[in-house]
C-alpha atoms as a PDB file:
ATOM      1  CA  UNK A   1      97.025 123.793  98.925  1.00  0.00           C
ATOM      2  CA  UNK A   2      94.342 124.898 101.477  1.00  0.00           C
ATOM      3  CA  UNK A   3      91.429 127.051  99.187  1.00  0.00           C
ATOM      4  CA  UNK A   4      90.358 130.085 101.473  1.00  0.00           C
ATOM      5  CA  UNK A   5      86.632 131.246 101.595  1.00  0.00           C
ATOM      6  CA  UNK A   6      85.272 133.963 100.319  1.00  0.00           C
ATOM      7  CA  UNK A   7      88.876 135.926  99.798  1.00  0.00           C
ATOM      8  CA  UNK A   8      88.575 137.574 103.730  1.00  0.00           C
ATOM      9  CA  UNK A   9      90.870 135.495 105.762  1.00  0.00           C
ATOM     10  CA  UNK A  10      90.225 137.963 108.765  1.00  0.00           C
ATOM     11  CA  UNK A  11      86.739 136.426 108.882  1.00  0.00           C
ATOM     12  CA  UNK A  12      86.484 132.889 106.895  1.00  0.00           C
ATOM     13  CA  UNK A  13      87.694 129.688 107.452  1.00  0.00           C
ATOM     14  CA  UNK A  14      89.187 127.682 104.466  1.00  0.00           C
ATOM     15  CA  UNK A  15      87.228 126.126 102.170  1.00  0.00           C
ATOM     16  CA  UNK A  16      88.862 122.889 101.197  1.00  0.00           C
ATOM     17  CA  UNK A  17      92.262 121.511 101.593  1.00  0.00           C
ATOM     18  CA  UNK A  18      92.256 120.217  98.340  1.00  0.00           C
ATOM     19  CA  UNK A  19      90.008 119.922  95.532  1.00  0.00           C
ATOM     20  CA  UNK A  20      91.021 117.088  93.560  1.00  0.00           C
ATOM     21  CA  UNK A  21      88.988 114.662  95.886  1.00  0.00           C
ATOM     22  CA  UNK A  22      85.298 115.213  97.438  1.00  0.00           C
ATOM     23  CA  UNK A  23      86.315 116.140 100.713  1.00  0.00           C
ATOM     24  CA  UNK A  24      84.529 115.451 104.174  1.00  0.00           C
ATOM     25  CA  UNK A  25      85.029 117.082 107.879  1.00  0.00           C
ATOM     26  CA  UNK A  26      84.683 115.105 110.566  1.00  0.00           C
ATOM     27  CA  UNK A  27      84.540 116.420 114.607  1.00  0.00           C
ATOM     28  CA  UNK A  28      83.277 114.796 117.608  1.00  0.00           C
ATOM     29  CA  UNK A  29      81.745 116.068 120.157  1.00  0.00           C
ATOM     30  CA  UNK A  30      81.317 114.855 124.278  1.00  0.00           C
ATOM     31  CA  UNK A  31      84.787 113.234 124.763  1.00  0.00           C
ATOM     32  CA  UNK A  32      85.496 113.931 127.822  1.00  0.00           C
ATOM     33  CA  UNK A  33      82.041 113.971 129.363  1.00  0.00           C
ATOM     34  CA  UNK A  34      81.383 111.372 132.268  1.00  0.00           C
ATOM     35  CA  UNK A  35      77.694 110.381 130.849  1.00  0.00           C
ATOM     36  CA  UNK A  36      76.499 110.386 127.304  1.00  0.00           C
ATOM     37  CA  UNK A  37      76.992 109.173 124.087  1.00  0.00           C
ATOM     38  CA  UNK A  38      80.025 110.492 121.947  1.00  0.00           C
ATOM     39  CA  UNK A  39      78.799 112.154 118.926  1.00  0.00           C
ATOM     40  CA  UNK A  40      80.846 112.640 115.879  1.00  0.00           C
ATOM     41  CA  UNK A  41      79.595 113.999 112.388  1.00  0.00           C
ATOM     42  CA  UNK A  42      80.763 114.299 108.967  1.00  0.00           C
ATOM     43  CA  UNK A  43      80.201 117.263 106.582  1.00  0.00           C
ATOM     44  CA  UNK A  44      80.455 117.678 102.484  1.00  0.00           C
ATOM     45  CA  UNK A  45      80.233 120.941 101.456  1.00  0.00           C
ATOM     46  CA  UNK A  46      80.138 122.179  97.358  1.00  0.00           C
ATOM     47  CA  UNK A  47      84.209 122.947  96.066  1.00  0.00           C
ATOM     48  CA  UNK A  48      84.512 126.736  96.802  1.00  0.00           C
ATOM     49  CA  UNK A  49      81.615 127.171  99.671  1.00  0.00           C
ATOM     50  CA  UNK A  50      81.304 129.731 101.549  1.00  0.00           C
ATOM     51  CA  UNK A  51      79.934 130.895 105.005  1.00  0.00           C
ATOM     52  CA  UNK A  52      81.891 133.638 107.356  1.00  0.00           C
ATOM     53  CA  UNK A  53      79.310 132.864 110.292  1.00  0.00           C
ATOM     54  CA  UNK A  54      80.668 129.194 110.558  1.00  0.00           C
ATOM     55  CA  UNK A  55      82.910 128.450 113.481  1.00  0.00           C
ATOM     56  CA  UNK A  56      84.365 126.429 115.848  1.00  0.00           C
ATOM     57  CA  UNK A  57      81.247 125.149 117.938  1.00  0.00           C
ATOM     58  CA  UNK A  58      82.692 125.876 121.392  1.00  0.00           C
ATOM     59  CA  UNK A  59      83.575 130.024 120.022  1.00  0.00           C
ATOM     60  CA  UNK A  60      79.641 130.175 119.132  1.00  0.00           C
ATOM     61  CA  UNK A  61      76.889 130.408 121.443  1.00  0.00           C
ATOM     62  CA  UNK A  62      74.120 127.506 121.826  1.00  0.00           C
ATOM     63  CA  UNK A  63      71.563 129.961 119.852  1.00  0.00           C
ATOM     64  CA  UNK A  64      73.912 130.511 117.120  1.00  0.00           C
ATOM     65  CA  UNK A  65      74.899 127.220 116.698  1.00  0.00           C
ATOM     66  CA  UNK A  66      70.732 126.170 116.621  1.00  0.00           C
ATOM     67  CA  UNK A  67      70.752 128.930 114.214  1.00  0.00           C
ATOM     68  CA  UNK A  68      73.765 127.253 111.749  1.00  0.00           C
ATOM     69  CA  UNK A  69      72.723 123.553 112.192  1.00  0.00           C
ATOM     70  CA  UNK A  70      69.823 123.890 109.111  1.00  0.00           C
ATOM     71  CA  UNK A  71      71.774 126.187 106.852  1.00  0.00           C
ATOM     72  CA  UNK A  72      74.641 123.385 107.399  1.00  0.00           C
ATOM     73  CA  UNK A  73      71.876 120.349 106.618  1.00  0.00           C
ATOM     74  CA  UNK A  74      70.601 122.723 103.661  1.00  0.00           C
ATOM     75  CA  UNK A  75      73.536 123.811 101.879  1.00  0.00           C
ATOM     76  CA  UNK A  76      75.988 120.525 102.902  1.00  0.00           C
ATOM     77  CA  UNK A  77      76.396 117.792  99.636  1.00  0.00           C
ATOM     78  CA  UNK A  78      75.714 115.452 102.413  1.00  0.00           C
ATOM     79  CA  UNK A  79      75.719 115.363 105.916  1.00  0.00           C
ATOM     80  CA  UNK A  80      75.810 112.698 108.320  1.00  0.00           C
ATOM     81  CA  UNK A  81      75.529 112.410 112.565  1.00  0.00           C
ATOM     82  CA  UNK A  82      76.296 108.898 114.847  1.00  0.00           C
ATOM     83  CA  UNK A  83      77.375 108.452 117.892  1.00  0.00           C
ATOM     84  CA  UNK A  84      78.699 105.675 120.772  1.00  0.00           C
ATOM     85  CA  UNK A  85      77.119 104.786 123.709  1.00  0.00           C
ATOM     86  CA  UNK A  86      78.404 104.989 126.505  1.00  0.00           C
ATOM     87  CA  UNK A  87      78.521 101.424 127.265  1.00  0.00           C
ATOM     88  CA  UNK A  88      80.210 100.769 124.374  1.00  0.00           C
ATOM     89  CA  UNK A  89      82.618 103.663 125.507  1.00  0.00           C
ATOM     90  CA  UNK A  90      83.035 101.376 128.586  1.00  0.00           C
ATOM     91  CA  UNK A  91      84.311  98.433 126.599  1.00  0.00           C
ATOM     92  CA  UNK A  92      86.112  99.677 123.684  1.00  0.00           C
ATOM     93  CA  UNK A  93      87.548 103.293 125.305  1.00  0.00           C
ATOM     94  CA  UNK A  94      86.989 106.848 124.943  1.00  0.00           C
ATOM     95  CA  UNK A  95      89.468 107.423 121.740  1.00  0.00           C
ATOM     96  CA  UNK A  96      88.506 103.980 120.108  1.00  0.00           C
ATOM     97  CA  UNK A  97      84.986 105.177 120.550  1.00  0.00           C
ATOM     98  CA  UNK A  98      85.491 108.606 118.913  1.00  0.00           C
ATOM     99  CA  UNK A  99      87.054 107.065 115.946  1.00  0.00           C
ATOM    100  CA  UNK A 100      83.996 104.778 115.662  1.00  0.00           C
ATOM    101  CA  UNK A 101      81.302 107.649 115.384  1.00  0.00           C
ATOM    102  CA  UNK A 102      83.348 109.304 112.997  1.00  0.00           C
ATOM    103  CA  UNK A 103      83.094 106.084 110.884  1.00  0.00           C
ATOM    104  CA  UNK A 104      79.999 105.413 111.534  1.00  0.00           C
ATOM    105  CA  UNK A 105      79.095 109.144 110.266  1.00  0.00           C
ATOM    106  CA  UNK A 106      81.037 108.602 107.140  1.00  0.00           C
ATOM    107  CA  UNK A 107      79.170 104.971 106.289  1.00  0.00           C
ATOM    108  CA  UNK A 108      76.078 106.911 106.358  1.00  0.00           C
ATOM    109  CA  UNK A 109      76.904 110.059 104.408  1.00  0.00           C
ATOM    110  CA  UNK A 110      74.961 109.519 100.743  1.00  0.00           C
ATOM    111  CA  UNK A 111      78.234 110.348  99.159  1.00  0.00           C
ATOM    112  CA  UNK A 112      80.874 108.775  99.646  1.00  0.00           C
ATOM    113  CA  UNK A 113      84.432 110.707 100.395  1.00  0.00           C
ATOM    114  CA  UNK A 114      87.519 110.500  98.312  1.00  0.00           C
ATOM    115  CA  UNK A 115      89.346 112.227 101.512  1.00  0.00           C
ATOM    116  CA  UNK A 116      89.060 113.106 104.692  1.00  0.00           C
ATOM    117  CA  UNK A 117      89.628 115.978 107.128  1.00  0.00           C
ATOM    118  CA  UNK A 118      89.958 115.125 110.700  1.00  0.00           C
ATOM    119  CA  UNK A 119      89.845 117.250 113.822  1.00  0.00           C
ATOM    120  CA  UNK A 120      92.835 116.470 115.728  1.00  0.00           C
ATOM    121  CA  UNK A 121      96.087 115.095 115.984  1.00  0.00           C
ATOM    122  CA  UNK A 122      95.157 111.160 115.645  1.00  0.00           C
ATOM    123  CA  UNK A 123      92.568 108.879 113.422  1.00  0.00           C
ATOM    124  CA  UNK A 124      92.190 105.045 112.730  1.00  0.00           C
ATOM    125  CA  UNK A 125      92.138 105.012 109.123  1.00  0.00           C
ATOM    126  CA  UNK A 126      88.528 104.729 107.585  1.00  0.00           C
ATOM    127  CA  UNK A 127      89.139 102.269 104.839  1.00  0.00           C
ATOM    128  CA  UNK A 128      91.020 102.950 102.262  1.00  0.00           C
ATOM    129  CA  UNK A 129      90.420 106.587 102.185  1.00  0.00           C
ATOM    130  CA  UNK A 130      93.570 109.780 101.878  1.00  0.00           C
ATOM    131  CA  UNK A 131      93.154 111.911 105.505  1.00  0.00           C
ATOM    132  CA  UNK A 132      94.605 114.522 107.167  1.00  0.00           C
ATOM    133  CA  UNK A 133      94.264 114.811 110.382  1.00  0.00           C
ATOM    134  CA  UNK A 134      94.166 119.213 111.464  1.00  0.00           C
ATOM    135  CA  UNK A 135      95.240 120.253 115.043  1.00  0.00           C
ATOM    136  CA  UNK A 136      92.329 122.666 115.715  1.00  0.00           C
ATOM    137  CA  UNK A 137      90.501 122.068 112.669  1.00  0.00           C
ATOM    138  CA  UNK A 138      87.385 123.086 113.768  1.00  0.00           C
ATOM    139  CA  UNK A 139      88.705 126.934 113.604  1.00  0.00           C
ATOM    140  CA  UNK A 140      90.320 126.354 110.378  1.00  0.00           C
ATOM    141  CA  UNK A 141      88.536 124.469 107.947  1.00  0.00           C
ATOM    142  CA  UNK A 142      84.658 124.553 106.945  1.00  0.00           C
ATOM    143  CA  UNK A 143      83.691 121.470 107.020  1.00  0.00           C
ATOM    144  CA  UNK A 144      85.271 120.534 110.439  1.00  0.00           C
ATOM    145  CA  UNK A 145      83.407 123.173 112.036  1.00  0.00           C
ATOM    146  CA  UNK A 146      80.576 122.491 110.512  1.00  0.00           C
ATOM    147  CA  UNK A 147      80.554 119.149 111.732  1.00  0.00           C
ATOM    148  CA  UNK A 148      81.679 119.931 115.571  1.00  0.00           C
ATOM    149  CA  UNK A 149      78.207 122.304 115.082  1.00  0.00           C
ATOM    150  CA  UNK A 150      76.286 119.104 113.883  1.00  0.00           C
ATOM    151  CA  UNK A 151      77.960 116.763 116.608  1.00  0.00           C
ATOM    152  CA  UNK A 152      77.437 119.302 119.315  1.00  0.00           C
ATOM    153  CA  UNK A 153      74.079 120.217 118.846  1.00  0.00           C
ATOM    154  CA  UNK A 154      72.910 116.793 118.351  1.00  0.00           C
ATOM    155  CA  UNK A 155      74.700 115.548 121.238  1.00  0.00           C
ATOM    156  CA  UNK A 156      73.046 118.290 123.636  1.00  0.00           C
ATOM    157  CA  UNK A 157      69.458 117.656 122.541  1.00  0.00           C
ATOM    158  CA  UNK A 158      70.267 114.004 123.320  1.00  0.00           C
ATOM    159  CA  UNK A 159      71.826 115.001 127.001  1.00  0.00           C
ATOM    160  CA  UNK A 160      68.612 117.400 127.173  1.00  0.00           C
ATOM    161  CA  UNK A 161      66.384 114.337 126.067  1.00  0.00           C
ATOM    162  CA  UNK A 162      67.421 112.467 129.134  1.00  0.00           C
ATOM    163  CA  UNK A 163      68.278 115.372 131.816  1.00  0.00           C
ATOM    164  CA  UNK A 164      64.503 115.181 133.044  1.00  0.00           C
ATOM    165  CA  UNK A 165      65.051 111.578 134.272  1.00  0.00           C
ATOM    166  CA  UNK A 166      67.720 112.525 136.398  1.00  0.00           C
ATOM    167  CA  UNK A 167      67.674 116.377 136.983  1.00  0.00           C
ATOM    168  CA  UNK A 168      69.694 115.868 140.311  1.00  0.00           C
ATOM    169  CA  UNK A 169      73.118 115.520 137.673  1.00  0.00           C
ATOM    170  CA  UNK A 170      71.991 119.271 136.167  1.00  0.00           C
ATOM    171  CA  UNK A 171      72.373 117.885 132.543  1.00  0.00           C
ATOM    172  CA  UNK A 172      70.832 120.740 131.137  1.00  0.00           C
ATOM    173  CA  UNK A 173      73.556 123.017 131.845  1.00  0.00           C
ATOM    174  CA  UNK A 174      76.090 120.680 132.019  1.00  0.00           C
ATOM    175  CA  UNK A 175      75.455 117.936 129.359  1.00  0.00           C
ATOM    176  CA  UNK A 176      77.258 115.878 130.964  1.00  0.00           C
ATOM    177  CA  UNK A 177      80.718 117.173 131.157  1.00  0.00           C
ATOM    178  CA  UNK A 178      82.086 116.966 134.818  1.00  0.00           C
ATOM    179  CA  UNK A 179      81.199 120.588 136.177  1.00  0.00           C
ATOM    180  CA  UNK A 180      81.540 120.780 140.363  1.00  0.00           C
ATOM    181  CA  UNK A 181      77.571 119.910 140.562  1.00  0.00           C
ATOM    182  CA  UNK A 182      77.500 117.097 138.204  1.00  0.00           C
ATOM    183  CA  UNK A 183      80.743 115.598 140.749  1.00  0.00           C
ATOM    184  CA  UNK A 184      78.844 116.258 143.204  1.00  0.00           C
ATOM    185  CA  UNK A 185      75.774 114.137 142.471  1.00  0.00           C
ATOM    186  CA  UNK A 186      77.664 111.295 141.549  1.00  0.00           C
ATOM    187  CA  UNK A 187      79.641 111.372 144.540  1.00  0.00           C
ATOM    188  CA  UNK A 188      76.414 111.401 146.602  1.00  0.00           C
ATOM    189  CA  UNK A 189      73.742 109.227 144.452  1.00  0.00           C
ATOM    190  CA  UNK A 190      75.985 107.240 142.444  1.00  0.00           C
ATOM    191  CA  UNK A 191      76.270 106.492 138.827  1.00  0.00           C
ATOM    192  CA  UNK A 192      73.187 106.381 136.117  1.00  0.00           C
ATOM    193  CA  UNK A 193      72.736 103.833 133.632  1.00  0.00           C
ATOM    194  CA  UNK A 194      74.057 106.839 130.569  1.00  0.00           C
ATOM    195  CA  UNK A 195      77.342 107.194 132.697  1.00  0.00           C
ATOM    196  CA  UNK A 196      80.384 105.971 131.700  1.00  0.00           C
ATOM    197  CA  UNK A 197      81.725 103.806 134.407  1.00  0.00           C
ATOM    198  CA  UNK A 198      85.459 103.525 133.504  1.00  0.00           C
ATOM    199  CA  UNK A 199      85.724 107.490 133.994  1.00  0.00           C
ATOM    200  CA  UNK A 200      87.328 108.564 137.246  1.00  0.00           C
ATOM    201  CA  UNK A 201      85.358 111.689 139.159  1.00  0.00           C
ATOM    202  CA  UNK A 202      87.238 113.497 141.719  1.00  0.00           C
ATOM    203  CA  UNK A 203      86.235 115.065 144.572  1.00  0.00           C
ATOM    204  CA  UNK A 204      85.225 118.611 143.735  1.00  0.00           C
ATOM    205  CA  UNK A 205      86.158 119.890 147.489  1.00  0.00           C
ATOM    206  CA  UNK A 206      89.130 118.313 146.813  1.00  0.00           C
ATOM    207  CA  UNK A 207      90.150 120.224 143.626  1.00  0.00           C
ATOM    208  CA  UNK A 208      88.950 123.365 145.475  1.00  0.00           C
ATOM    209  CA  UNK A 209      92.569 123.387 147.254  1.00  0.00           C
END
């Protein structure tokens, strides 16, 4: 039975889905970018925790997210962040390669999960480890959203880390996600060595009509 935070539905996200179990969230974050790493994350937050500012990452601006990423790190039982590069991406495929940063989050958390909470509608199991997998999670549960805030912000400093080398492809804005401009440069100069090479770009005149 899902364990609501702080008693104010209106405003809180649920606390735990159970609390038999230490629980973890896991979220990902730059799936369907065309350059980048994926990022995924896993959260463990104290039975009964409670924070009405925490949110899905994409309803929260880029300062408020900056903002929640400490107080998450701070007040989380354990935290963990990994991602995929996108050369592996290349090889292995976008979902396979989501799945693997969320495992590779959970092998480094400092405790270890007795179940799982995953953003989504599909996971590969991670060992031997109980999950539920939460269509939307991010906006429902605690520690999903706190983890698509750790995945997110993690991932954009990373984008931001390489958008100087290549400021033609307007990572800074974009972080990599296939806005009209970022088509556009790839169309005209090509791929980098951070995209991923098995992802189709379109035309963006094209999809103006």
């Amino acid at each position: 039975m899902p364990y609501l935070c702080c008693m104010e539905k209106a405003i809180s996200l649920l606390s735990h889905y159970q609390e038999i179990l230490v629980e973890a969230g896991c979220d990902e974050a730059g799936r369907g970018c065309l350059a980048g790493p994926v990022f995924a994350a896993a959260v463990i937050f104290p039975v009964g925790y409670c924070n009405p500012i925490l949110n899905d990452s994409k309803k929260l601006s880029e300062q408020k997210r900056m903002e929640l990423r400490p107080i998450i790190e701070r007040e989380a039982l354990a935290y963990a962040v990994a991602s995929v590069s996108a050369e592996e991406i290349d090889k292995i495929n976008i979902h396979k390669a989501s799945y693997l940063a969320m495992h590779k989050a959970l092998d480094a958390l400092n405790i270890k999960p007795g179940y799982l909470l995953i953003d989504g509608n599909k996971f590969i199991p991670y060992q031997q480890v109980p999950y539920t997998c939460i269509v939307k999670g991010d906006g429902k549960y605690l520690s999903i959203a706190a983890a698509s805030i750790l995945a997110k912000t993690y991932r954009d400093e990373y984008m931001a880390g390489i958008a100087n080398d290549f400021p033609d492809y307007d990572w800074l804005k974009n972080k990599g996600y296939p806005t009209i401009k970022h088509r556009q440069a790839v169309i005209q100069l090509g791929l980098t060595p951070h995209h991923r090479k098995t992802f189709r770009v379109s035309d963006p005149q094209l999809s103006l009509f």
